[in-house]
N, C-alpha and C. Protein backbone atom coordinates (compact mmCIF):
# COMPACT_ATOMS: atom_id res chain seq x y z
N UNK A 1 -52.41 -121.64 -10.96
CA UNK A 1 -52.05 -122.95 -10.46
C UNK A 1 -50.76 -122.85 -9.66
N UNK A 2 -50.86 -123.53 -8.63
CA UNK A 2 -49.25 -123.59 -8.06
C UNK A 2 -48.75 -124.86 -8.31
N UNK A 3 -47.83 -124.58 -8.56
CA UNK A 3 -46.68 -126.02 -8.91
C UNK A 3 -46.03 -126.01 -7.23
N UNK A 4 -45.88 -127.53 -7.22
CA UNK A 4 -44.85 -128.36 -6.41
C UNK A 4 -43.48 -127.68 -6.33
N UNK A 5 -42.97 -127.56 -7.37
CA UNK A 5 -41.64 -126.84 -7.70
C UNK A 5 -41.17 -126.10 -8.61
N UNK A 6 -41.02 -125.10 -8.61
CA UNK A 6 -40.27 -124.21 -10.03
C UNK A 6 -39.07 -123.91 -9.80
N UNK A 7 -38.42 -123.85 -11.01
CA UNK A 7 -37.21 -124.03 -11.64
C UNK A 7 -37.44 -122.68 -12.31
N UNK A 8 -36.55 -121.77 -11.69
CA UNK A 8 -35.94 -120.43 -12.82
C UNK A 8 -34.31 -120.70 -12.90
N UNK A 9 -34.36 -120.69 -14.66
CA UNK A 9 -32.99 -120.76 -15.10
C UNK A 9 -32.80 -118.93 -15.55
N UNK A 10 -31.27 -118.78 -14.82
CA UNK A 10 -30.86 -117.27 -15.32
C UNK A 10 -30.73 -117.25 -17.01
N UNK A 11 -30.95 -116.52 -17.53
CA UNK A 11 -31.10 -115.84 -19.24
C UNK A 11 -30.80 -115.04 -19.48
N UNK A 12 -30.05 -114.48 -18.85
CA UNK A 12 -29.52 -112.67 -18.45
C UNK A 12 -28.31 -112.53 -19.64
N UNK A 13 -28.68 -111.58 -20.55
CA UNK A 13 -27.75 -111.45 -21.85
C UNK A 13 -27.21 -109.70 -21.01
N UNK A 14 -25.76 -110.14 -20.77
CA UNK A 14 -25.29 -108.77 -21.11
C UNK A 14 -24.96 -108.28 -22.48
N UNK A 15 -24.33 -107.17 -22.42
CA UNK A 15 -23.50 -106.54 -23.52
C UNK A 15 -22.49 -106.81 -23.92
N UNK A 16 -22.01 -107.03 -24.90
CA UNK A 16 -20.87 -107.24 -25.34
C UNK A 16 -19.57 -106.68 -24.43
N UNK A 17 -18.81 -106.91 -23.71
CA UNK A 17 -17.37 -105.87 -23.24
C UNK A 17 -18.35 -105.85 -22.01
N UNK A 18 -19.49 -106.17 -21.32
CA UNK A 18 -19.91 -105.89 -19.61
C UNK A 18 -18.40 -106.71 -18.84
N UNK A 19 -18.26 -106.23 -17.78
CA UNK A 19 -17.40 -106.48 -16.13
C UNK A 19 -17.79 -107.55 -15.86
N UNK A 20 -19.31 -108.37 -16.16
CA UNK A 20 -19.41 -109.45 -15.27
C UNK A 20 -19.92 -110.01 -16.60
N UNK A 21 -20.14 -111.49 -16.22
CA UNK A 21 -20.07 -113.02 -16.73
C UNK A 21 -21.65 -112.49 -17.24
N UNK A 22 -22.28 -113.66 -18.38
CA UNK A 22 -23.59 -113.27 -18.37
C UNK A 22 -24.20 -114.73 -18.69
N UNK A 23 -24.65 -115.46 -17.65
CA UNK A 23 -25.75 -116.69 -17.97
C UNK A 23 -26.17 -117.08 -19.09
N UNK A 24 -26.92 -116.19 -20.00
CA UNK A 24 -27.69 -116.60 -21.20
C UNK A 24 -26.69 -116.64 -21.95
N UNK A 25 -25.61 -115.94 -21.85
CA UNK A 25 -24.19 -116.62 -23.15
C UNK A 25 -23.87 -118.08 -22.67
N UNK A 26 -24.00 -118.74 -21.25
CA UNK A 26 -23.66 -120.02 -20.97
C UNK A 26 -24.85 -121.08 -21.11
N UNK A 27 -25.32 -120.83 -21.81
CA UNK A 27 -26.47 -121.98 -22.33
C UNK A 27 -28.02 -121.83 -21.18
N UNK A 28 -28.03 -120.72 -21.00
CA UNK A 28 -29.57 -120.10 -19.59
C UNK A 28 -30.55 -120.88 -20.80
N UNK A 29 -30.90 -120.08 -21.95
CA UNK A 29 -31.78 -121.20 -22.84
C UNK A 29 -32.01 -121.99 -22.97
N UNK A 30 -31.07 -122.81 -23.88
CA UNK A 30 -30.86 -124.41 -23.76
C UNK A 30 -30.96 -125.04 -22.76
N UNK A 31 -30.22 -124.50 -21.16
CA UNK A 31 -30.84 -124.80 -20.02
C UNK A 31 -32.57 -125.18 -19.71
N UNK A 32 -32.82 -123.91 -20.09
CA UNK A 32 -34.39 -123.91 -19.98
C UNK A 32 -35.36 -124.82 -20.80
N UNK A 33 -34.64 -125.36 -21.86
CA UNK A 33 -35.44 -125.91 -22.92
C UNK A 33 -35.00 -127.60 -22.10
N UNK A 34 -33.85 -127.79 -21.81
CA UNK A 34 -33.99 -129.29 -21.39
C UNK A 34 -34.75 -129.43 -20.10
N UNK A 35 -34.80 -128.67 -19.22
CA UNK A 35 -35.34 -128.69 -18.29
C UNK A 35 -37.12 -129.06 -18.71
N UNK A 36 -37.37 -128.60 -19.10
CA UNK A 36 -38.69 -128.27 -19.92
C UNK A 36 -39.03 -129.79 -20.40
N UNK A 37 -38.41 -129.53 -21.32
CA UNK A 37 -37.92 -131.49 -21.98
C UNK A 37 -38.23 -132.63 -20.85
N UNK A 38 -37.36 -132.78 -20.21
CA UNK A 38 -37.29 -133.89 -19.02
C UNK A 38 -38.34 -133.80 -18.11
N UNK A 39 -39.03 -132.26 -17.54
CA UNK A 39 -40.05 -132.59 -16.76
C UNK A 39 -41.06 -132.83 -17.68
N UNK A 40 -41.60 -132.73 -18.94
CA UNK A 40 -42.90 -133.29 -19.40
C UNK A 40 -42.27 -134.80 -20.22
N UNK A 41 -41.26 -135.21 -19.81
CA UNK A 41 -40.81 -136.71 -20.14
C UNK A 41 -41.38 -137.33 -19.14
N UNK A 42 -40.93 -136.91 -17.85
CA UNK A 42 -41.19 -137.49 -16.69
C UNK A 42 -42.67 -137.05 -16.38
N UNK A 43 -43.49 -136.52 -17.13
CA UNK A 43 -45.07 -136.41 -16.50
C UNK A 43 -45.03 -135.76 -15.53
N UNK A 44 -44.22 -134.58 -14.97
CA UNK A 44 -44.23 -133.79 -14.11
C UNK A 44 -44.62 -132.20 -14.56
N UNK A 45 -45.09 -132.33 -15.45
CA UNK A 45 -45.31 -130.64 -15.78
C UNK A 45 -46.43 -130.27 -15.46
N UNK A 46 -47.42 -131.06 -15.34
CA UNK A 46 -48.41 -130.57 -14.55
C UNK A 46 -48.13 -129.94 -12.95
N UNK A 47 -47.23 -130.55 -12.49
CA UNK A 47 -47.16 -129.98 -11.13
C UNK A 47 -45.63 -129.32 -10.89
N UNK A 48 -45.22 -129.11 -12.15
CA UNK A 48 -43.60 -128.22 -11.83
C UNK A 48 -43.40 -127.38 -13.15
N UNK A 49 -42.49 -126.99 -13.00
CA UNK A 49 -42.35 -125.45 -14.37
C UNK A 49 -40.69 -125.01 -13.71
N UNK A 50 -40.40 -124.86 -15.13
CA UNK A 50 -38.93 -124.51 -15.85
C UNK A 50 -39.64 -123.38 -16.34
N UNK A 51 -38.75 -121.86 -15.93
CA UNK A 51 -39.04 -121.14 -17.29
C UNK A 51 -37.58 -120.20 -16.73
N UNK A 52 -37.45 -119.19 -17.80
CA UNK A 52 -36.27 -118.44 -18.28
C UNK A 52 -36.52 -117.24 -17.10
N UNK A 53 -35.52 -116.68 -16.59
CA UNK A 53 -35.80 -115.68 -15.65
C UNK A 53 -34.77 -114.83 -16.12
N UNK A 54 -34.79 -113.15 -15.61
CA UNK A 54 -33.63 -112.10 -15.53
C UNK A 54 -32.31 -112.57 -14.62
N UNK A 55 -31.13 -111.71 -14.53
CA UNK A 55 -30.78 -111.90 -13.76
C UNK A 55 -30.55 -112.23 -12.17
N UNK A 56 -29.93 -113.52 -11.55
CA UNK A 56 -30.16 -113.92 -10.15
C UNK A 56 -29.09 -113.41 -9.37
N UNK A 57 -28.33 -112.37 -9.72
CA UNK A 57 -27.40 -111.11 -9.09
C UNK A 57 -26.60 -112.12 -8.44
N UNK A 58 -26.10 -113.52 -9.56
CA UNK A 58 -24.82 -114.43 -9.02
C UNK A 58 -23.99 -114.63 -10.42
N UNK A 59 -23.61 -113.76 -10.93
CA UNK A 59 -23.40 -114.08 -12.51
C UNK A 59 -21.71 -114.51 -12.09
N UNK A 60 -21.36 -114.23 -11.32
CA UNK A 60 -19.67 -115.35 -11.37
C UNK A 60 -20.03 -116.80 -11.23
N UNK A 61 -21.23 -117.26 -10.93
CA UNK A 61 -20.92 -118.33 -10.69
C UNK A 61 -22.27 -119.30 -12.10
N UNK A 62 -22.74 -118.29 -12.82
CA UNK A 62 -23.14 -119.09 -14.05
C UNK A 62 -23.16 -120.45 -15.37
N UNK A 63 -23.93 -120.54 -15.60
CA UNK A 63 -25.21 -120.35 -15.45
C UNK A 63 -25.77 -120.97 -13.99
N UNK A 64 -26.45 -120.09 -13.74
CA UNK A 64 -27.16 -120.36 -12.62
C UNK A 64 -28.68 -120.65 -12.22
N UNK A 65 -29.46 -121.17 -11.49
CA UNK A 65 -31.08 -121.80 -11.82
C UNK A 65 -31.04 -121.79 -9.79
N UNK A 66 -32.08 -121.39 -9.81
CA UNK A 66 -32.90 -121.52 -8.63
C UNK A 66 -33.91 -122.66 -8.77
N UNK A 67 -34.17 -123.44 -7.35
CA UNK A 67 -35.32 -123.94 -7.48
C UNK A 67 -36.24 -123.78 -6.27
N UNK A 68 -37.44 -123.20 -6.57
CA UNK A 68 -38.37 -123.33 -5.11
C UNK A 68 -39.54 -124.11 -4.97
N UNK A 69 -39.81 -124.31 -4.39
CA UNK A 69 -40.05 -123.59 -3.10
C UNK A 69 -38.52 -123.69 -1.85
N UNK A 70 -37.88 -124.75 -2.25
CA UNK A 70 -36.87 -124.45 -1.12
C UNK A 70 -35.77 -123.31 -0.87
N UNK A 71 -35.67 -122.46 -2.48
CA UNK A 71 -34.73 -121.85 -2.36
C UNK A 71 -33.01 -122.04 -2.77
N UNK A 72 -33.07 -123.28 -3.07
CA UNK A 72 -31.88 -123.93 -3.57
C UNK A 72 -31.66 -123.73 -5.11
N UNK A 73 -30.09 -122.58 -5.01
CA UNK A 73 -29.34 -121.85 -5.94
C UNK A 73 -28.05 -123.59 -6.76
N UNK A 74 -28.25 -123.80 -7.73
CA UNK A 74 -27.51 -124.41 -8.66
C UNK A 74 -26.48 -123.40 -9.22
N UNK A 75 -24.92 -123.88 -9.28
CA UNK A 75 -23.74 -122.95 -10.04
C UNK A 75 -23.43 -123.73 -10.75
N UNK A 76 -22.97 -122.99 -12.18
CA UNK A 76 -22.14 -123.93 -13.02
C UNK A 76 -22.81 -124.75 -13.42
N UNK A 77 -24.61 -125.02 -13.84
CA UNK A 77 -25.02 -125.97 -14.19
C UNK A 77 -24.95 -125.97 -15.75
N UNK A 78 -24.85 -127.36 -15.89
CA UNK A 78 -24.43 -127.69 -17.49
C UNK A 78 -25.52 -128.76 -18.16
N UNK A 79 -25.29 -128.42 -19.24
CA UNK A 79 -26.70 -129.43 -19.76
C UNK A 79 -27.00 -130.91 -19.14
N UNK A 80 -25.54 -131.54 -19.22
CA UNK A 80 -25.28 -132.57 -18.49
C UNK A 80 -25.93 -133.05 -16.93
N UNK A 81 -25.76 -131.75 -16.70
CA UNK A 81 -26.29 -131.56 -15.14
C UNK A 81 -27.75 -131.86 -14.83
N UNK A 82 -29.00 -131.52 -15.73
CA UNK A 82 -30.20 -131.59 -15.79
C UNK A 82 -31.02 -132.89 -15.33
N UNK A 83 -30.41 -133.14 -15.84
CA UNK A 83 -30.67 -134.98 -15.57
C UNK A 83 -31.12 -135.67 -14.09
N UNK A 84 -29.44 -135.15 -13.49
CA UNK A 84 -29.50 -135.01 -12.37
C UNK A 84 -30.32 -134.47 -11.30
N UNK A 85 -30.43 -133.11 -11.82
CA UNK A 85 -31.03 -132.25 -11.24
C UNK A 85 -32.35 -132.81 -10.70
N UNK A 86 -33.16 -133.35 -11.89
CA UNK A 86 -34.14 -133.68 -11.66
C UNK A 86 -34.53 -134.82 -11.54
N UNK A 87 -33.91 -135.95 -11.49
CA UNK A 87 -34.37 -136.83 -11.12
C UNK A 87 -34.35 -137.11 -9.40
N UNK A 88 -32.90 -136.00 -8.85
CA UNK A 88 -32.53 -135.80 -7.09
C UNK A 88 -33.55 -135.01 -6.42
N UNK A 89 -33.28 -133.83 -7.00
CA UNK A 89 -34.24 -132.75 -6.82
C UNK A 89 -35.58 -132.98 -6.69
N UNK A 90 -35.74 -132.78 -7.93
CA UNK A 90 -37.35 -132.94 -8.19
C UNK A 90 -37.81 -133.74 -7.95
N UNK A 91 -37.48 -135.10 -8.50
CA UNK A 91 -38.61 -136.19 -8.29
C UNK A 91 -38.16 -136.52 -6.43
N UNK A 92 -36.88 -136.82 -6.14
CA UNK A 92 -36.82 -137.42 -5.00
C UNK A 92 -36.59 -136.00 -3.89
N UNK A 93 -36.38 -135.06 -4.12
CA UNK A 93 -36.43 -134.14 -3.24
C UNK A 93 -34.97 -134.60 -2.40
N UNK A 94 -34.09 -134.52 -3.34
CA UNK A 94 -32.49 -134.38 -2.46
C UNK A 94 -31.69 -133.42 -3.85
N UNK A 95 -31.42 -132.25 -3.21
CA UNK A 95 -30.32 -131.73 -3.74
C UNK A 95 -29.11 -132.36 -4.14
N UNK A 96 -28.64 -131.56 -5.27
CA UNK A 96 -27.40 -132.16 -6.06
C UNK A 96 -26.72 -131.11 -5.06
N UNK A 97 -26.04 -131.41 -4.29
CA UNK A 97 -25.01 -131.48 -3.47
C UNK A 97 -23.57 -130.60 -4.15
N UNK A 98 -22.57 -131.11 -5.00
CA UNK A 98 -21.79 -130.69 -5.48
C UNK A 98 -22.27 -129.47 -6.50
N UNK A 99 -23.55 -129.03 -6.84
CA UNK A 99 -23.88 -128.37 -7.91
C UNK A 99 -24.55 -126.90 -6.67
N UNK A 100 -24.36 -127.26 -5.80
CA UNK A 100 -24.88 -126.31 -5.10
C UNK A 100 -24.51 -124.96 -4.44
N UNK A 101 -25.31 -123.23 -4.28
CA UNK A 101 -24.36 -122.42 -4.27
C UNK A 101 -24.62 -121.91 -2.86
N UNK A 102 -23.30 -121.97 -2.18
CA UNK A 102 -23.89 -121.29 -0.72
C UNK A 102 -24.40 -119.25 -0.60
N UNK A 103 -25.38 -119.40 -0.89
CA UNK A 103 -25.96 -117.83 -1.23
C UNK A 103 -26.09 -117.19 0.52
């Protein structure tokens, strides 16, 4: 099936003592689970999908979530943020603006 839009949230667990930041210590899960949440609230899961991905080789600016088909990188998204996300995003097709990463 193709979805309208998917949503990969980063989940990327480093090691304890790694050089760089690691997503899944900043809530990549819980990310993934509200996301999940809100689109089958909103009756959109038939035509969109949240799921957990590897690293998106942007870990300074974590947690981080892609959404495509457009390609639009989210930084710093917070549970809080979800909401948003998808009611701009997704349902109305306008990016959250301030949440956005110039890749």
């Amino acid at each position: 099936m193709k979805y309208k839009k998917h949503i990969f949230v980063c989940t990327n667990q480093r090691p304890e003592g790694a050089t760089r930041p690691s997503c899944g210590d900043e809530r990549g899960s819980a990310l993934v689970s509200e996301f999940k949440k809100q689109i089958k609230e909103k009756g959109l899961n038939v035509e969109m999908r949240a799921q957990k991905t590897g690293c998106l080789d942007v870990c300074d600016f974590g947690p981080a979530i892609v959404v495509y088909p457009e390609g639009v990188f989210y930084q710093f998204v917070q549970l809080d943020d979800v909401a948003e996300i998808v009611e701009s995003h997704l349902v109305n097709n306008i990016p959250v603006e301030r949440l956005k990463m110039n890749v």
